[in-house]
Protein backbone atom coordinates (compact mmCIF):
# COMPACT_ATOMS: atom_id res chain seq x y z
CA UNK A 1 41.56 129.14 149.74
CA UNK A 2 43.50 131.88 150.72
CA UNK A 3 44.38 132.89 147.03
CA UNK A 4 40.72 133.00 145.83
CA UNK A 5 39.82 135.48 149.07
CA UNK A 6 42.36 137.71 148.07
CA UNK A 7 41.10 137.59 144.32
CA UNK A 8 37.97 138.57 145.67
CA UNK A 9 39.41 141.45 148.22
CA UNK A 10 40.82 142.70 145.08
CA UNK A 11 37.86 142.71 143.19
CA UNK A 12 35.84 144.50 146.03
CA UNK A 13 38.10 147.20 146.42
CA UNK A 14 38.27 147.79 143.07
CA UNK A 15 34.36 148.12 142.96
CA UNK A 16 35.02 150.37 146.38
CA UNK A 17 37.52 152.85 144.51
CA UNK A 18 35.02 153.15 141.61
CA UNK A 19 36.56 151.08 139.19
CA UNK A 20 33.52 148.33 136.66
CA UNK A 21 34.64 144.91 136.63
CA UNK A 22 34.27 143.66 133.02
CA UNK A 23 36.23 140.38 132.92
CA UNK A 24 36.83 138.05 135.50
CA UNK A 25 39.39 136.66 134.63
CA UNK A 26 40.66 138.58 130.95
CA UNK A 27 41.52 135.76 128.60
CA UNK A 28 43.94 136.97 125.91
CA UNK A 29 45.48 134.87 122.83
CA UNK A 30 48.89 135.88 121.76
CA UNK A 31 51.00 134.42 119.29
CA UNK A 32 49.32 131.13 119.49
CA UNK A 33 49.43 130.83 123.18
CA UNK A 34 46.63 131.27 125.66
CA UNK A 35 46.75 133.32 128.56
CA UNK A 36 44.77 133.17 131.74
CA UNK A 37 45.75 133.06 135.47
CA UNK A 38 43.34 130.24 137.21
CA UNK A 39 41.36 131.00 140.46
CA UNK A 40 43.42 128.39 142.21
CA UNK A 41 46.37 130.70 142.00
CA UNK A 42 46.18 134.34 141.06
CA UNK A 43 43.34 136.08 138.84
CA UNK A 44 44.02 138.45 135.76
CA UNK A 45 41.38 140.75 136.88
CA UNK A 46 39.86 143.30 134.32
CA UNK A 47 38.43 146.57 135.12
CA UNK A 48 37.43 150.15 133.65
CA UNK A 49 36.78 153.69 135.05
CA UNK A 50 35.48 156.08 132.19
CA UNK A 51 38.10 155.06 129.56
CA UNK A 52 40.86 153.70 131.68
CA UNK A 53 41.25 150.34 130.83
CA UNK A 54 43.42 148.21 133.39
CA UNK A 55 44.35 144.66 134.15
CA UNK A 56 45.01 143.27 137.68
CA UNK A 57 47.51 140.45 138.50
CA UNK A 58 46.40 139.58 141.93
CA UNK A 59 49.36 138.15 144.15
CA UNK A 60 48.54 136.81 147.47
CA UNK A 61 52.41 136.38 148.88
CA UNK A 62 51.25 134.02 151.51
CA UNK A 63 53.42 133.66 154.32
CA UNK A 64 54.30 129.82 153.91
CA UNK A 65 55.72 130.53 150.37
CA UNK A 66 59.08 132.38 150.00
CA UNK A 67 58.94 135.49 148.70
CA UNK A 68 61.62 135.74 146.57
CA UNK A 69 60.49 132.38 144.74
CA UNK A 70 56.78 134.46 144.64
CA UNK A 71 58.37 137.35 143.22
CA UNK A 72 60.36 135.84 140.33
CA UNK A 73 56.78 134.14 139.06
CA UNK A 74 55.12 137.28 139.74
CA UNK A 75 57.71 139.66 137.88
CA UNK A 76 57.79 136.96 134.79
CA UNK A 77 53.80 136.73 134.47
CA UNK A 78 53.78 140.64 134.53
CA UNK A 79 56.45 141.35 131.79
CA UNK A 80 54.55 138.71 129.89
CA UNK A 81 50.88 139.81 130.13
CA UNK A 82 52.26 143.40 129.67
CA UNK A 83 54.13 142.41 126.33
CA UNK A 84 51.10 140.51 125.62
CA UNK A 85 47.99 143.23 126.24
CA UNK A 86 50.30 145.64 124.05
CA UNK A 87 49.93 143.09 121.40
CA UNK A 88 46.07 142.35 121.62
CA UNK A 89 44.76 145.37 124.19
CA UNK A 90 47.24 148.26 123.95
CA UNK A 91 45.00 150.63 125.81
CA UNK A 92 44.62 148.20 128.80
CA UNK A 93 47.31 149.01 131.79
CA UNK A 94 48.95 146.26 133.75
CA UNK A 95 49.18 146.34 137.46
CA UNK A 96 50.72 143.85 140.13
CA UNK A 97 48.54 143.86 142.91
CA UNK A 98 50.26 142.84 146.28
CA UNK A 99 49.23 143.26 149.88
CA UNK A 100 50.17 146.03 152.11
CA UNK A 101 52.42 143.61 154.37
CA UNK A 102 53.86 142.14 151.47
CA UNK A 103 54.59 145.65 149.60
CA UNK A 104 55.84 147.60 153.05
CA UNK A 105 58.27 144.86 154.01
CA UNK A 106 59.76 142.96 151.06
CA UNK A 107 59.38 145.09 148.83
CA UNK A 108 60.83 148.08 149.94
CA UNK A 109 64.64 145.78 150.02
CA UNK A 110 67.00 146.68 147.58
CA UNK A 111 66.68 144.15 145.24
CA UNK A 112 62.99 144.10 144.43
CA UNK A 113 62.66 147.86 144.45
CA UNK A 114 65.81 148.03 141.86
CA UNK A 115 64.19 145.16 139.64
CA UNK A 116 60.41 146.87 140.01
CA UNK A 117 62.10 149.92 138.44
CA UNK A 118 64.39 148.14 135.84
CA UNK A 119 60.87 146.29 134.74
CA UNK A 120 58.65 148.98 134.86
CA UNK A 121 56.00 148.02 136.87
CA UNK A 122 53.31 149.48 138.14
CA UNK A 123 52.04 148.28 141.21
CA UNK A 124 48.82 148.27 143.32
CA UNK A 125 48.64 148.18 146.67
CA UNK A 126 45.66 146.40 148.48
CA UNK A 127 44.62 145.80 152.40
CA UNK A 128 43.25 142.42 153.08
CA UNK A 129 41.39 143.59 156.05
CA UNK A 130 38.94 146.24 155.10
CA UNK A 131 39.63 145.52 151.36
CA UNK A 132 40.78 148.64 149.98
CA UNK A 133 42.84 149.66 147.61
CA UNK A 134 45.76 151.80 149.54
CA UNK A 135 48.29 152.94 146.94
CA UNK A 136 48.22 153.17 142.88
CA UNK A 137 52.04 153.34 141.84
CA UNK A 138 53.34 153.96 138.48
């Protein structure tokens, strides 16, 4: 349950920071494999503003699960649906979205701050409680 609230505090604040929601979730077929992330666990969220084009993997880092364990899946899934947009949707940007709590405590350690910059990725920040987006780093 808690994964498919934060999908939708996602999608809200996107919608709140201007952005048009155009797939929910973005489907892509690479190399003969299917991609989508199901509701039960994170959404691939699509959205454009003018002509920006970016996609959303929504991570819930819920406190029960560890977060190192979270943030191996969630770095693997991004490098994957990045390498895969550039093959099918080059003009679409990938972002890891991750909670406030989540992004000003874990991920300002050593470790996942060193392997965010070795990967690349750009992150969004999002606030369960009023559902905003916070922070847009690249």
């Amino acid at each position: 349950m808690a994964k498919d609230r934060f999908h939708q505090v996602v999608k809200t604040a996107l919608i709140k920071d201007g952005w048009n929601v155009t797939h929910d979730p973005l489907r892509i077929k690479v190399g003969g494999v299917e991609m989508e992330i199901d509701l039960g666990a994170e959404i691939l969220l699509a959205a454009e503003r003018g002509d920006e084009k970016i996609a959303v993997e929504v991570k819930s880092f819920l406190a029960s699960a560890s977060a190192i364990s979270e943030f191996h899946t969630a770095l693997g899934q991004f490098i994957n649906y990045r390498a895969a947009l550039r093959r099918e949707e080059a003009d679409r940007i990938l972002y890891l979205a991750v909670p406030d709590l989540t992004y000003n405590s874990f991920f300002q350690l050593d470790f996942p701050v060193s392997m965010l910059q070795e990967n690349a990725v750009k992150i969004m920040v999002y606030n369960i409680e009023v559902e905003e987006i916070l922070q847009w780093q690249n």
